[in-house]
Protein backbone atom coordinates (compact mmCIF):
# COMPACT_ATOMS: atom_id res chain seq x y z
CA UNK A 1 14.89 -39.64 5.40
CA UNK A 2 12.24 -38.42 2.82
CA UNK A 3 11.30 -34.97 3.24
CA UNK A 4 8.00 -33.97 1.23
CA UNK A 5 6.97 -30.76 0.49
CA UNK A 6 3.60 -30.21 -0.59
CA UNK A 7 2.21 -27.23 -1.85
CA UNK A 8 3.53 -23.63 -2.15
CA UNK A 9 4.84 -21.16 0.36
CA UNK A 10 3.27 -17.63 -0.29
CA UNK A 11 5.88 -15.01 0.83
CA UNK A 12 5.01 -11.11 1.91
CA UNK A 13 7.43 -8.29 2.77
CA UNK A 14 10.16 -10.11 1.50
CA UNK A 15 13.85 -8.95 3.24
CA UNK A 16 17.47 -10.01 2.97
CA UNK A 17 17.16 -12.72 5.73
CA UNK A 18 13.10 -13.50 6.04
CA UNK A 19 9.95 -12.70 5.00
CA UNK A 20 7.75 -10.38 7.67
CA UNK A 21 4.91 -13.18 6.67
CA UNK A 22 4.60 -16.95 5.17
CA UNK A 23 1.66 -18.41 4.36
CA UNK A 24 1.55 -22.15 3.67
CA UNK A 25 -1.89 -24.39 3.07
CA UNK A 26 -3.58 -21.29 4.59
CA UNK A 27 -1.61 -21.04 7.51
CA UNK A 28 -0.20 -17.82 7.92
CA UNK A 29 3.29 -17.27 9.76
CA UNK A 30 4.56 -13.92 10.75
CA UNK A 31 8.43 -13.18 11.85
CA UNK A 32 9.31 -11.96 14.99
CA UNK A 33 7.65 -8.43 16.62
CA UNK A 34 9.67 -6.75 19.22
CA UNK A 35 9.48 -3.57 20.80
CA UNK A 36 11.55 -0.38 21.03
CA UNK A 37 14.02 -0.78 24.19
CA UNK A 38 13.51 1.80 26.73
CA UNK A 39 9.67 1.80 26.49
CA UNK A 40 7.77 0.45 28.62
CA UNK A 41 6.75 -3.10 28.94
CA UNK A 42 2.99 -2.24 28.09
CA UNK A 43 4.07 0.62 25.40
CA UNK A 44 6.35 -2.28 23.62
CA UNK A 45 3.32 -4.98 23.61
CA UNK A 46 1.23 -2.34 22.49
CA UNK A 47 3.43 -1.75 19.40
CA UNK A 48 4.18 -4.88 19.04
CA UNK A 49 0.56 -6.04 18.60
CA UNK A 50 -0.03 -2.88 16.31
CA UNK A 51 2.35 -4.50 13.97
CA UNK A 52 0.72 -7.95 14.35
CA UNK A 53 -2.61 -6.63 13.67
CA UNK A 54 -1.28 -4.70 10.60
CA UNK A 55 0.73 -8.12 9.31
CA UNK A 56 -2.42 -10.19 9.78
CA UNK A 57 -4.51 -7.59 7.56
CA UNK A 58 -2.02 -7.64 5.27
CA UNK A 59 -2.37 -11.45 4.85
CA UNK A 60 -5.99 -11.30 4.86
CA UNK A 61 -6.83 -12.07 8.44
CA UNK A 62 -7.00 -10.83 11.89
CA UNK A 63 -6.42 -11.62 15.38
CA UNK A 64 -9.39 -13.86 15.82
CA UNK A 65 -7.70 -16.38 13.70
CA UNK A 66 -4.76 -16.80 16.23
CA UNK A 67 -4.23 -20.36 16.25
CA UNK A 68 -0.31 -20.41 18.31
CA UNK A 69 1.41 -16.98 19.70
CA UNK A 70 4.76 -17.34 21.48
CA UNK A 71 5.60 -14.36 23.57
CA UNK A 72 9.43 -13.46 25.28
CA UNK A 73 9.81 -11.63 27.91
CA UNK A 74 13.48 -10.26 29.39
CA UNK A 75 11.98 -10.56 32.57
CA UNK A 76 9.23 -12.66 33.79
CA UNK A 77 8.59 -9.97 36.50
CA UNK A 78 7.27 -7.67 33.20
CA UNK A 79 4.48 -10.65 32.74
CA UNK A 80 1.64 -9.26 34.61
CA UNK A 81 2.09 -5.68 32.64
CA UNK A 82 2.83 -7.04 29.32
CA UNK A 83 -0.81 -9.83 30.20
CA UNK A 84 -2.65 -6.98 30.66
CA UNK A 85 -2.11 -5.38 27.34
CA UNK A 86 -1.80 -8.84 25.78
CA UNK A 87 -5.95 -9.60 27.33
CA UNK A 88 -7.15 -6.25 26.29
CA UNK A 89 -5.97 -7.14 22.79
CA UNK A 90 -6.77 -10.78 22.16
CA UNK A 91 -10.18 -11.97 20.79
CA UNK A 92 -11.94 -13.16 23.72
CA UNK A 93 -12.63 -16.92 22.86
């Protein structure tokens, strides 16, 4: 198996074990978000998407650029709560 890499990966609050973003051919990648435990379901999205809107400036984008978002939830009963945050926030589009 050939593997090719092509072109460079751009790498932005650099830790010990990742990077809080990646951006590769113009595609930016952020790491995980996830909230403070004993908040709220709608106080955690809401930080959470504070954070995401803050990574995305800092990469030189925004939210309207969203091509993929993958969202966990503990408990699928916290989906309705967390959607309504999550709608309020998202570019409409």
């Amino acid at each position: 198996m050939t593997i090719s890499h092509s072109g460079p990966v751009t790498r932005h609050h650099v830790g010990v074990r990742l990077s809080e973003i990646a951006i590769h051919h113009g595609t930016v990648y952020l790491a995980g978000q996830v909230g403070a435990p004993g908040e709220s379901v709608a106080a955690q999205t809401r930080a959470v998407l504070v954070e995401v809107d803050r990574l995305l400036a800092a990469a030189g984008t925004d939210k309207t650029r969203i091509l993929y978002a993958q969202i966990w939830l503990a408990d699928m009963a916290d989906f309705a709560e967390m959607n309504g945050v999550w709608d309020a926030w998202v570019a409409k589009g």
